[in-house]
Protein backbone atom coordinates (compact mmCIF):
# COMPACT_ATOMS: atom_id res chain seq x y z
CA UNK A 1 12.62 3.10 25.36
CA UNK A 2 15.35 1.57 24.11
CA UNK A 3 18.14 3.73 23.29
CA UNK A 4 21.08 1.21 22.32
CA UNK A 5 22.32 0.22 19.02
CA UNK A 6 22.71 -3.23 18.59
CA UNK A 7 22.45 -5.87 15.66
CA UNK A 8 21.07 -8.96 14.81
CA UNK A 9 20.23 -11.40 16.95
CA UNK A 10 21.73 -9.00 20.07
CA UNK A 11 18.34 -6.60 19.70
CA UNK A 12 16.63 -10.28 20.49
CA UNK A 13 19.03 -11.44 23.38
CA UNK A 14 18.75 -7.25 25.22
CA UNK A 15 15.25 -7.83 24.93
CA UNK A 16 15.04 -11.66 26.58
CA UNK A 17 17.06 -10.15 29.47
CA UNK A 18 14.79 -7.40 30.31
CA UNK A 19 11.91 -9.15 29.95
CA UNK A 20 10.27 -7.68 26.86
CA UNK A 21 9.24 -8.23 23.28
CA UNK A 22 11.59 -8.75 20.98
CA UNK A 23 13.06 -5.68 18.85
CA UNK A 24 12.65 -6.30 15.44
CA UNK A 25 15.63 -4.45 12.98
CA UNK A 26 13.52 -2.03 9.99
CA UNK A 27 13.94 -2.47 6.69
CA UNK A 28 14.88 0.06 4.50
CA UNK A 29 11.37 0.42 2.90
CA UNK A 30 10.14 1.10 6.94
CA UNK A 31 12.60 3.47 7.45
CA UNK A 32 11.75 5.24 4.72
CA UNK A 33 7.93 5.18 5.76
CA UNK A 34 8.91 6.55 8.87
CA UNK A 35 10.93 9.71 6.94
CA UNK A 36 7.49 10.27 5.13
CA UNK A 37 5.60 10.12 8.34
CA UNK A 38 7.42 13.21 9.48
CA UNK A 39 5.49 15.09 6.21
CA UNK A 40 2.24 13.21 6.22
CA UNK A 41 0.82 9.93 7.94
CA UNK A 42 1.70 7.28 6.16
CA UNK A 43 -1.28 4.56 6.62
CA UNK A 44 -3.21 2.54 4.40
CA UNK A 45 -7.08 1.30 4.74
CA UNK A 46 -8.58 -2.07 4.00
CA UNK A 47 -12.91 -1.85 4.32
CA UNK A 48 -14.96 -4.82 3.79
CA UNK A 49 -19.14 -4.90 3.23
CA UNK A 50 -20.31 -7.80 4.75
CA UNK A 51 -23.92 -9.22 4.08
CA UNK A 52 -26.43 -8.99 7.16
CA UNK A 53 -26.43 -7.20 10.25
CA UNK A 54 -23.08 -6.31 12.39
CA UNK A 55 -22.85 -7.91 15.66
CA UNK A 56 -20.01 -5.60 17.45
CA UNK A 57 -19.52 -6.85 20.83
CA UNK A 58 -18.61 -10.59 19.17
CA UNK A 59 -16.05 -7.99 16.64
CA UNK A 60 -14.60 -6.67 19.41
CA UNK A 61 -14.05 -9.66 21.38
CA UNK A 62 -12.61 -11.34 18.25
CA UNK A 63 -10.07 -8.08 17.71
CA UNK A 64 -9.10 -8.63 21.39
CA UNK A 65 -8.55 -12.64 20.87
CA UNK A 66 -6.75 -12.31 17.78
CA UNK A 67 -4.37 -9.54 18.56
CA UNK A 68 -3.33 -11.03 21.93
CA UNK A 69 -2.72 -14.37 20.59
CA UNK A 70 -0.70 -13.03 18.12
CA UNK A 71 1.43 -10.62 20.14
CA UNK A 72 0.09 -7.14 18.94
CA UNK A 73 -0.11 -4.35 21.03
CA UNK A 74 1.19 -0.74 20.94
CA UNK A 75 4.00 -0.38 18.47
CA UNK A 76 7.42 1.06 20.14
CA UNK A 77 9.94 2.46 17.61
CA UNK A 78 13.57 3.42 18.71
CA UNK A 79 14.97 5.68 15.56
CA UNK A 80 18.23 5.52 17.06
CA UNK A 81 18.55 1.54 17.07
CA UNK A 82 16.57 1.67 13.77
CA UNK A 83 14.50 -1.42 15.31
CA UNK A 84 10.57 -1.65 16.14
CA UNK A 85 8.56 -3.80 18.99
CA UNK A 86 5.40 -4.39 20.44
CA UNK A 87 4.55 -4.15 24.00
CA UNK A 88 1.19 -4.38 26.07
CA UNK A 89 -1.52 -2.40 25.38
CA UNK A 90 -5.06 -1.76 26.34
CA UNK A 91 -7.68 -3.53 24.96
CA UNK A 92 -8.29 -2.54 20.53
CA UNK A 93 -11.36 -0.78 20.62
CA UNK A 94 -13.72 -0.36 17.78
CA UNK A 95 -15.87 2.59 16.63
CA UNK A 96 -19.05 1.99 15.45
CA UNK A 97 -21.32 4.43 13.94
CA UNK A 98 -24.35 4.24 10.64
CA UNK A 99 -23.45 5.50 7.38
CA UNK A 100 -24.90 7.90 6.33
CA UNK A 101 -24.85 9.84 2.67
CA UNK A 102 -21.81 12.01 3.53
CA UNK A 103 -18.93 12.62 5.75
CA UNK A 104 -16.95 10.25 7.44
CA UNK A 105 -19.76 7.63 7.61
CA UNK A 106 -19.89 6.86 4.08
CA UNK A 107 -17.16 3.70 3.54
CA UNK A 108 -15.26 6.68 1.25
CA UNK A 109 -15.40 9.04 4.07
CA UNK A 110 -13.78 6.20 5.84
CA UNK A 111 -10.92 5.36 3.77
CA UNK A 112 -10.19 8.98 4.00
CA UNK A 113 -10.30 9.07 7.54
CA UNK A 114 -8.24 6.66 7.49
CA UNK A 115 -5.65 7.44 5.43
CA UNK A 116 -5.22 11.41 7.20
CA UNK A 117 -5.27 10.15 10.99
CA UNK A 118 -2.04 9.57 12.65
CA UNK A 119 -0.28 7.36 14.48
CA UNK A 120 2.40 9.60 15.68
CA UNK A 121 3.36 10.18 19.41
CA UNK A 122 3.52 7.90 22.27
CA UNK A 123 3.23 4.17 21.38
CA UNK A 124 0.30 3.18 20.31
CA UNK A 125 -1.43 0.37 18.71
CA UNK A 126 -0.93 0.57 14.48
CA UNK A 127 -4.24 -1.02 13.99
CA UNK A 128 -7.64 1.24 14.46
CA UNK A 129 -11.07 -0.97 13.57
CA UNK A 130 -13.99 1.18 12.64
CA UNK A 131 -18.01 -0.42 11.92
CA UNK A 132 -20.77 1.13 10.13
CA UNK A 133 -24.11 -0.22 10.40
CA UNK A 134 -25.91 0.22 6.47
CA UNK A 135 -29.24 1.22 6.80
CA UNK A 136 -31.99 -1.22 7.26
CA UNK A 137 -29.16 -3.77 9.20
CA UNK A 138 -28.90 -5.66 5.76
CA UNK A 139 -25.27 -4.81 5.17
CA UNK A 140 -22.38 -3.39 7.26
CA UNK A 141 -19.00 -2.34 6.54
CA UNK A 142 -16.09 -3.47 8.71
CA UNK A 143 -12.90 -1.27 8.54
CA UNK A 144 -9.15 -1.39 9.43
CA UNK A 145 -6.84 1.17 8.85
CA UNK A 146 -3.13 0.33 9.69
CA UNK A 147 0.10 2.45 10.17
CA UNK A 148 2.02 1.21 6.95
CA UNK A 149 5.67 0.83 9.08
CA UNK A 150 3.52 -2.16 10.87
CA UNK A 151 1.79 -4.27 7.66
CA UNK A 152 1.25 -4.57 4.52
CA UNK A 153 -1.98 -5.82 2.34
CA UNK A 154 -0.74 -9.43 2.70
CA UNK A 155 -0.69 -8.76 6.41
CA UNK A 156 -4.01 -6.35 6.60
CA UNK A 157 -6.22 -9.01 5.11
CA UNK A 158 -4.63 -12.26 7.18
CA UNK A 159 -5.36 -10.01 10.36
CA UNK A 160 -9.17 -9.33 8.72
CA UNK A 161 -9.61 -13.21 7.80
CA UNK A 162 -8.46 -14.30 11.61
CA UNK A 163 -11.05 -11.78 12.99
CA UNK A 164 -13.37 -12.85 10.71
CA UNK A 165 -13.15 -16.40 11.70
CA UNK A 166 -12.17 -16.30 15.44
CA UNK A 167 -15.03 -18.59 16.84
CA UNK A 168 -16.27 -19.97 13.61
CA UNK A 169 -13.88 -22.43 12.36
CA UNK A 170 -13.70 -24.59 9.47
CA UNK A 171 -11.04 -22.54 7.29
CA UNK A 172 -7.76 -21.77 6.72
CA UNK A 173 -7.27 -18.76 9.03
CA UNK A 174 -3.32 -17.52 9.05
CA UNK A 175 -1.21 -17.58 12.52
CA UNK A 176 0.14 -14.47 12.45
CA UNK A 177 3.37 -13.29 13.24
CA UNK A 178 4.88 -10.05 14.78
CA UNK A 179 8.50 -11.23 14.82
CA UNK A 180 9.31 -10.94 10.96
CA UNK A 181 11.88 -13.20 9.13
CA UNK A 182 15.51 -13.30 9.55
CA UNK A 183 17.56 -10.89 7.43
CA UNK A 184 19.67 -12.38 4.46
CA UNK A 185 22.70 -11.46 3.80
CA UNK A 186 22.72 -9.56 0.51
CA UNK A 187 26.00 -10.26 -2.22
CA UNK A 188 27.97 -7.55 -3.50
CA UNK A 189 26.60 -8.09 -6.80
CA UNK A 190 23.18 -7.77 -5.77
CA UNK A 191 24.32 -4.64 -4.41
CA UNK A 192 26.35 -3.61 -7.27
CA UNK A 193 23.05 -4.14 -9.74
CA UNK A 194 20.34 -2.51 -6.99
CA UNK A 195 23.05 0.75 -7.21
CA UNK A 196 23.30 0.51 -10.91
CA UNK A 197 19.58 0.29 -11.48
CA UNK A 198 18.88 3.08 -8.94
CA UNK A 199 21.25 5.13 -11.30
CA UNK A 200 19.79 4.12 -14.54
CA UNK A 201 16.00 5.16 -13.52
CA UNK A 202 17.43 8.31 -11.55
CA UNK A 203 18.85 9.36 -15.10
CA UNK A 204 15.82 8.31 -16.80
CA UNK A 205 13.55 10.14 -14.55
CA UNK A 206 15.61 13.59 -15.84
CA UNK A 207 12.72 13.29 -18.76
CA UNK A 208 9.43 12.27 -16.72
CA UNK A 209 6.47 14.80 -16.67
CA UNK A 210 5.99 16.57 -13.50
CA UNK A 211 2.49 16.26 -12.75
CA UNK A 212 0.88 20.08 -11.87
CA UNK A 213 0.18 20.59 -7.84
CA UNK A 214 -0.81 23.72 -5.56
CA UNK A 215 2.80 24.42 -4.10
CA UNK A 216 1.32 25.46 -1.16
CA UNK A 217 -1.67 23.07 -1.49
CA UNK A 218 -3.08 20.97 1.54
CA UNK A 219 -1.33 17.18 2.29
CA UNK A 220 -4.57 15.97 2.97
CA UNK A 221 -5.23 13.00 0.61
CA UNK A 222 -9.13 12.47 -0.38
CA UNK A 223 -10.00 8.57 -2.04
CA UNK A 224 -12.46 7.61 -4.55
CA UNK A 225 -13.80 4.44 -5.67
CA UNK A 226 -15.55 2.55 -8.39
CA UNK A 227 -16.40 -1.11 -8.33
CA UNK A 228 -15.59 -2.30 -12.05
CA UNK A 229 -17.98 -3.39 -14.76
CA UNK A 230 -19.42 -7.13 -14.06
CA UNK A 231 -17.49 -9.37 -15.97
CA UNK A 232 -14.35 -6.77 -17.03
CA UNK A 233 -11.74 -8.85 -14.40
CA UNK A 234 -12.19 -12.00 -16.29
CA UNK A 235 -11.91 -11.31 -19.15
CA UNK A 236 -9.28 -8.71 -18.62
CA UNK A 237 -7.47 -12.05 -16.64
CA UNK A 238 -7.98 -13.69 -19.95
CA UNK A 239 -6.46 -11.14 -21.95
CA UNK A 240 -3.58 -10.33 -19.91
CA UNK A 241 -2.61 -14.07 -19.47
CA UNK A 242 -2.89 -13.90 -23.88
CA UNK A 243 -0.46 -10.94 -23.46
CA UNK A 244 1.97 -12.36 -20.61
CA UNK A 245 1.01 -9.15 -18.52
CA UNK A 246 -0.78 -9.29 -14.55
CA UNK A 247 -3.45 -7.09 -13.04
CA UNK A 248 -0.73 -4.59 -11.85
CA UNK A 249 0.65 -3.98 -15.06
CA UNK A 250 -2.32 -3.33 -17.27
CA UNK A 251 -4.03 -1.24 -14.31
CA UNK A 252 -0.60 0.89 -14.98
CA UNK A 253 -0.84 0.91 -18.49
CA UNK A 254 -4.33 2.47 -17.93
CA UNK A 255 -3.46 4.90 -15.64
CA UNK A 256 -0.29 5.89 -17.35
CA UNK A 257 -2.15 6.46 -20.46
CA UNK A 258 -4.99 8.16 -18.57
CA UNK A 259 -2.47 10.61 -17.07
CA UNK A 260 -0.49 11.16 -20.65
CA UNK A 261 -4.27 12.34 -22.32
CA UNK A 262 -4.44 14.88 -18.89
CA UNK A 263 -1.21 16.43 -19.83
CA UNK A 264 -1.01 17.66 -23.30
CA UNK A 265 2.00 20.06 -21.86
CA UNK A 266 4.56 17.08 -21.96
CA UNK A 267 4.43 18.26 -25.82
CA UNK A 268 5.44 21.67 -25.32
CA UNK A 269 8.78 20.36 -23.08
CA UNK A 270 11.98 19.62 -24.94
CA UNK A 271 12.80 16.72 -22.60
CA UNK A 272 10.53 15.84 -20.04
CA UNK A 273 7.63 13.88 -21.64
CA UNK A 274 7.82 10.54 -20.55
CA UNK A 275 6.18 9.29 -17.17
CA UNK A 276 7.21 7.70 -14.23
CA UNK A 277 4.63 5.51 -12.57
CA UNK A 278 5.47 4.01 -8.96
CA UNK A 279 4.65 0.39 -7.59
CA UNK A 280 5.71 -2.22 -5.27
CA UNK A 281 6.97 -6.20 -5.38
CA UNK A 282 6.24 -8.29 -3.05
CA UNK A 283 8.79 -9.91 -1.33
CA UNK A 284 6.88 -12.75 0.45
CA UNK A 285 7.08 -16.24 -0.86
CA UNK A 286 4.44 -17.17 -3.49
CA UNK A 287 1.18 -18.84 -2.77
CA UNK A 288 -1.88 -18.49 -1.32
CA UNK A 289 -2.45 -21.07 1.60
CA UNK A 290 -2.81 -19.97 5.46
CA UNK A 291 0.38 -21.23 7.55
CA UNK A 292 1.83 -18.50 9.36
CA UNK A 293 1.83 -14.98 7.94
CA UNK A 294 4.18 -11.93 8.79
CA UNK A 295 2.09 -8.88 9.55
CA UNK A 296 4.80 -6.45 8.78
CA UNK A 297 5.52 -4.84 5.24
CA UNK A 298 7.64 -7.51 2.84
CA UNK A 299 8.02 -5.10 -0.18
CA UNK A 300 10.12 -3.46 -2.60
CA UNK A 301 9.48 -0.73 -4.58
CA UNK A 302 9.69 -0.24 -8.39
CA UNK A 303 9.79 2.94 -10.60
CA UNK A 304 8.90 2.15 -14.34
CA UNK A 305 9.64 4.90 -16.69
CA UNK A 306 6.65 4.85 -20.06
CA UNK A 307 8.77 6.43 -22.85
CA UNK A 308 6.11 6.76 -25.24
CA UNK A 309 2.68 7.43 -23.38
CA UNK A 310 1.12 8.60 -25.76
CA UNK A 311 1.37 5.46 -27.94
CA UNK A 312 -1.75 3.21 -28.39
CA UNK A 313 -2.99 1.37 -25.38
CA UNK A 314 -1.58 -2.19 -25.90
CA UNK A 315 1.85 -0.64 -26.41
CA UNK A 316 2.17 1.08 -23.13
CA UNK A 317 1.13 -2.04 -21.65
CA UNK A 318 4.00 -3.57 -23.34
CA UNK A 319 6.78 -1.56 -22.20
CA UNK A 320 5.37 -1.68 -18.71
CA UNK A 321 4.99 -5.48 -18.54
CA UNK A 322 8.67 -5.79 -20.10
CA UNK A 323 10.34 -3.66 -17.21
CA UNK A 324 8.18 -5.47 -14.11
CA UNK A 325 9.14 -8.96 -15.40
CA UNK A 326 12.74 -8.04 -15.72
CA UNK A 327 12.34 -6.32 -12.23
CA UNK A 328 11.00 -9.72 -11.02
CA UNK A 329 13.81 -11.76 -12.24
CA UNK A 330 16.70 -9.68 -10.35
CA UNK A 331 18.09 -10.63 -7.04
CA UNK A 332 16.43 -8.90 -4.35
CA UNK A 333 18.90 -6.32 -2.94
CA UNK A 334 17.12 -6.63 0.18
CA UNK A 335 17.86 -3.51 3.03
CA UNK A 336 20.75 -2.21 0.42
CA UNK A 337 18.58 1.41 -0.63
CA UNK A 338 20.69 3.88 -2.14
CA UNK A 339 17.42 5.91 -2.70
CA UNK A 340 17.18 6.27 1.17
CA UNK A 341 21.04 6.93 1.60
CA UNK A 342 20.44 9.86 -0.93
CA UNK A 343 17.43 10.94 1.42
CA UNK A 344 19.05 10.60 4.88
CA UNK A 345 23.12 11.19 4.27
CA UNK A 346 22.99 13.34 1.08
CA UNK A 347 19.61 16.05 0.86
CA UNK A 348 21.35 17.64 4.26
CA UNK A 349 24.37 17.71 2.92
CA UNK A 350 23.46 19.58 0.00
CA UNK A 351 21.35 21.92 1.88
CA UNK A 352 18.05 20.48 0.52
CA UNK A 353 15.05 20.44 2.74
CA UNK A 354 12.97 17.63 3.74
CA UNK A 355 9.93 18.51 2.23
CA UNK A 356 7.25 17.59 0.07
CA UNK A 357 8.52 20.01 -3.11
CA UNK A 358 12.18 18.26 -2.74
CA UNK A 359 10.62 14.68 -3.46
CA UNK A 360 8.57 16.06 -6.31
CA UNK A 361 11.92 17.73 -7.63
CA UNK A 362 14.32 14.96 -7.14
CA UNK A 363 12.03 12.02 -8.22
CA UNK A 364 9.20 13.10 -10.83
CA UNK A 365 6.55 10.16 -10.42
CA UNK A 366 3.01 11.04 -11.32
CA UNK A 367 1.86 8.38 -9.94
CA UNK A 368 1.14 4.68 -8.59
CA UNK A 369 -0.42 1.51 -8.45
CA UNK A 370 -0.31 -1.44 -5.77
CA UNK A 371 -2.96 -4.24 -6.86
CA UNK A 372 -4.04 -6.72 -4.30
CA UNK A 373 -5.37 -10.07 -5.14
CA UNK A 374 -7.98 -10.86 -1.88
CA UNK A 375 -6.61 -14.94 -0.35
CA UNK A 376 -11.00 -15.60 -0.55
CA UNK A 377 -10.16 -19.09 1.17
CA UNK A 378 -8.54 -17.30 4.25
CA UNK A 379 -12.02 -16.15 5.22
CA UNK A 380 -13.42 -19.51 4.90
CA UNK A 381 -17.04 -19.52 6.33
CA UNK A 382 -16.96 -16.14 7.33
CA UNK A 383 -16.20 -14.97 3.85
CA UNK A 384 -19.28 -15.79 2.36
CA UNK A 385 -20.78 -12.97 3.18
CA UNK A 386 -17.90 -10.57 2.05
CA UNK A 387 -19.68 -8.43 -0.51
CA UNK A 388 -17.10 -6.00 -1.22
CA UNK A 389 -13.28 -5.55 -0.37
CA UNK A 390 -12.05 -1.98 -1.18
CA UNK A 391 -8.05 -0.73 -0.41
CA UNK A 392 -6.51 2.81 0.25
CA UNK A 393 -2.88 2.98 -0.32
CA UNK A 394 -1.09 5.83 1.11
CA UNK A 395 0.84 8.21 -2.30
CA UNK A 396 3.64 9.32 0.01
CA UNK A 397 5.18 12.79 -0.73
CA UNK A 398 6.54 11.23 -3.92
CA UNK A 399 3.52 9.76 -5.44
CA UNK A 400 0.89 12.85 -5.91
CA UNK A 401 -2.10 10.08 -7.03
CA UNK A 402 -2.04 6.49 -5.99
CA UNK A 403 -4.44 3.85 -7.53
CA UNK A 404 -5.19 0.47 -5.78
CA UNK A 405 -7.20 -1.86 -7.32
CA UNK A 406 -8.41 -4.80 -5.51
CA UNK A 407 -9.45 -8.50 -6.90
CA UNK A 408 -11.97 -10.16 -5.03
CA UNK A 409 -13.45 -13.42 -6.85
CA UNK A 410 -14.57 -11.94 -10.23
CA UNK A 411 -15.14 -7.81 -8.65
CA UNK A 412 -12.82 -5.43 -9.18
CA UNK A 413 -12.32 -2.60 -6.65
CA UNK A 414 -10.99 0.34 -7.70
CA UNK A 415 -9.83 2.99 -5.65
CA UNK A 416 -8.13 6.41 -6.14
CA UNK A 417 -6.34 8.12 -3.58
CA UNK A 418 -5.18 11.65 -4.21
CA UNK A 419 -3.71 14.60 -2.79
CA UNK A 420 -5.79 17.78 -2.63
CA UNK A 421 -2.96 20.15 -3.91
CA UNK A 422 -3.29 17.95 -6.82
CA UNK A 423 -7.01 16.71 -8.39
CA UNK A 424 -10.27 18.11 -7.48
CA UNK A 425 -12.84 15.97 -6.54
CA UNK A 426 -14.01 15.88 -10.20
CA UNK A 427 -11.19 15.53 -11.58
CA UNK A 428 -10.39 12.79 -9.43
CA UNK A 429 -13.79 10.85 -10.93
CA UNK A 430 -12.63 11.36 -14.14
CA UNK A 431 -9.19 10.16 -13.77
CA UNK A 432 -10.97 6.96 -12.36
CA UNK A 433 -13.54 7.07 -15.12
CA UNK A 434 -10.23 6.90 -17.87
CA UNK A 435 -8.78 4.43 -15.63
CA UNK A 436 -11.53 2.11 -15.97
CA UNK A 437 -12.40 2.69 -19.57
CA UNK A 438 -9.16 1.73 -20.91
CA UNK A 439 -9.09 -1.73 -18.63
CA UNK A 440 -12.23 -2.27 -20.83
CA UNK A 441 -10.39 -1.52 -23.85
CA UNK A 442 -7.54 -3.87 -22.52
CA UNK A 443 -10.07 -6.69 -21.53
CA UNK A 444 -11.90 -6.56 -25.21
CA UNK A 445 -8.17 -7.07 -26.72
């Protein structure tokens, strides 16, 4: 392993002259997945149901084709150079199994599994493909769960859609990539603004609601899903395109003001009442069409503060939209993250631990959304039969309950990932329940 610090393009050239892949630097944001790995894996799930029967020596072979062409094998990180690589691996191999009513075999048992496996250790590969075979072989499920520090859901589902396709032709599969984009150099003032707004929603997030948790209370994280209402994604598209507001934002809105009616103790506080909700931007270039697509993570994250949560439905929406767009029109501070200078240089200096109860101390967020919109034309033949496309996202040790919706066509996915010290399995269906009722609410306004 490499054990040298370089930068730029000499991690490339010490790479060339051994021999090897080339080291690729970490962003901020995968350095600071890496700091959460150390409390809980930190992976994220993407399961498709596909129509007819599963065929998994031709899935195989297409994982193998497709992850050798592109250059993906067992992920090598060196901490100390702060830089990642990929070098030869065995062959991917995929379980297969049926699904059956409970466990591990349903496709929620799955995300699950997913999510609460790790990738820790040795080099390995990030990527782990499970199948389950519906009963009666009129259906199967095809699932890949991914170590986060290695892709993100642009990358997940370009990866799926080249599997998918390998030996069909006739779309727009994506070439994928494993050496990621050169790093821009960031202005001072983009700097200057990134530490200013860090500072702002740092102050602001002295009044967000703490959201109640089992101190000692398992890390595990359990998921649960609901496929929306036919027809609600339309004409919630309709609505929010009347309002000026995306998926992501109203699917906040709703969970922000499912949250606020769970917490009538905000009332009782003097200060904290508001809520902090978490999300990410995306930092890829806009559009949809194949080319060539970076597997690993292109993101930023975002903290919007609700001030008044308990307000009626459109009006949360309102403040939430207004803070994402203005979000969206700053310069991207790019690796400049004073949150993860306060996380690696400061906690230790102040004697604070690295622990789960320090991150729900220091940065209040109840919770989180990450909305996908599913590329349908990267599957081209192959995703006709695509039935369903449901996501996991990973809530961190910041983020105690992390929603992911997920756009397919006209269906709406919608999947809730929480921590066991913090919603019971019923709860968590009702949470989801609230979530979905007010996107109703939203779509009929």
């Amino acid at each position: 392993m490499r054990n040298d610090a370089g930068a730029g393009d000499g991690l490339r050239a010490t790479a060339a002259a051994r021999g090897g892949a080339a080291w690729q630097r970490l962003s901020a944001f995968q350095r600071t997945m890496l700091l959460w790995e150390r409390l809980h894996p930190y992976n994220a799930v993407h399961a498709l149901r596909i129509l007819g029967p599963s065929r998994p020596q031709r899935l195989a072979a297409a994982i193998e084709a497709v992850e050798r062409a592109a250059g993906i094998g067992a992920l090598e990180i060196d901490r100390s150079a702060r830089a990642c690589r990929y070098v030869p691996a065995a062959a991917p191999r995929v379980k297969a199994g049926v699904c059956d009513e409970v466990g591990e075999q349903t496709p929620t048992g799955l995300l699950a599994a997913g999510l609460n496996a790790s990738f820790a250790g040795r080099p390995q590969t990030p990527f782990r493909w499970t199948l389950l075979e519906e009963a009666g072989g009129g259906a199967h499920w095809v699932a890949l769960a991914y170590r986060h520090v290695a892709a993100d859901a642009h990358g997940a589902q370009a990866l799926l859609a080249a599997v998918l396709q390998h030996g069909r032709g006739g779309g727009e599969a994506p070439l994928l990539r494993v050496d990621g984009p050169r790093r821009q150099r960031v202005s001072l003032r983009a700097r200057l603004e990134a530490l200013a707004r860090f500072a702002r929603t740092f102050r602001r997030l002295r009044c967000a609601h703490k959201m109640d948790e089992d101190r000692q209370g398992d890390d595990r994280t359990e998921c649960a899903v609901r496929t929306a209402a036919p027809g609600l994604l339309r004409e919630l598209r309709a609505a929010n395109r009347r309002r000026g507001a995306g998926l992501n934002d109203a699917c906040l809105a709703a969970l922000a003001a499912t949250v606020a009616e769970r917490s009538p103790d905000r009332h009782t506080s003097r200060r904290r009442r508001k809520l902090a909700l978490g999300t990410v931007i995306s930092r890829r270039t806009r559009g949809t069409s194949a080319g060539e697509v970076w597997l690993g993570p292109a993101l930023r994250d975002l903290v919007v503060v609700v001030d008044r949560p308990d307000a009626p439905l459109a009006e949360v929406l309102a403040q939430i939209s207004a803070q994402t767009r203005a979000a969206r029109g700053l310069p991207d501070p790019g690796d400049f993250d004073p949150r993860l200078f306060l996380i690696e240089r400061a906690w230790p200096l102040l004697g604070l631990r690295h622990h789960r109860r320090t991150y729900r101390k220091v940065f209040p967020v109840c919770a989180g959304v990450t909305s996908f919109n599913v590329h349908a034309g990267w599957f081209g033949p192959a995703g006709v039969g695509v039935d369903r496309y449901v996501r996991a996202s990973p809530p961190g040790p910041v983020v105690p309950i992390a929603l992911a919706p997920t756009a397919l066509g006209d269906r709406l996915e919608l999947a809730l990932v929480y921590r066991r010290a913090t919603l019971t399995p019923a709860a968590a269906a009702d949470v989801l329940a609230g979530v979905h009722d007010r996107l109703a609410l939203l779509a009929g306004g």
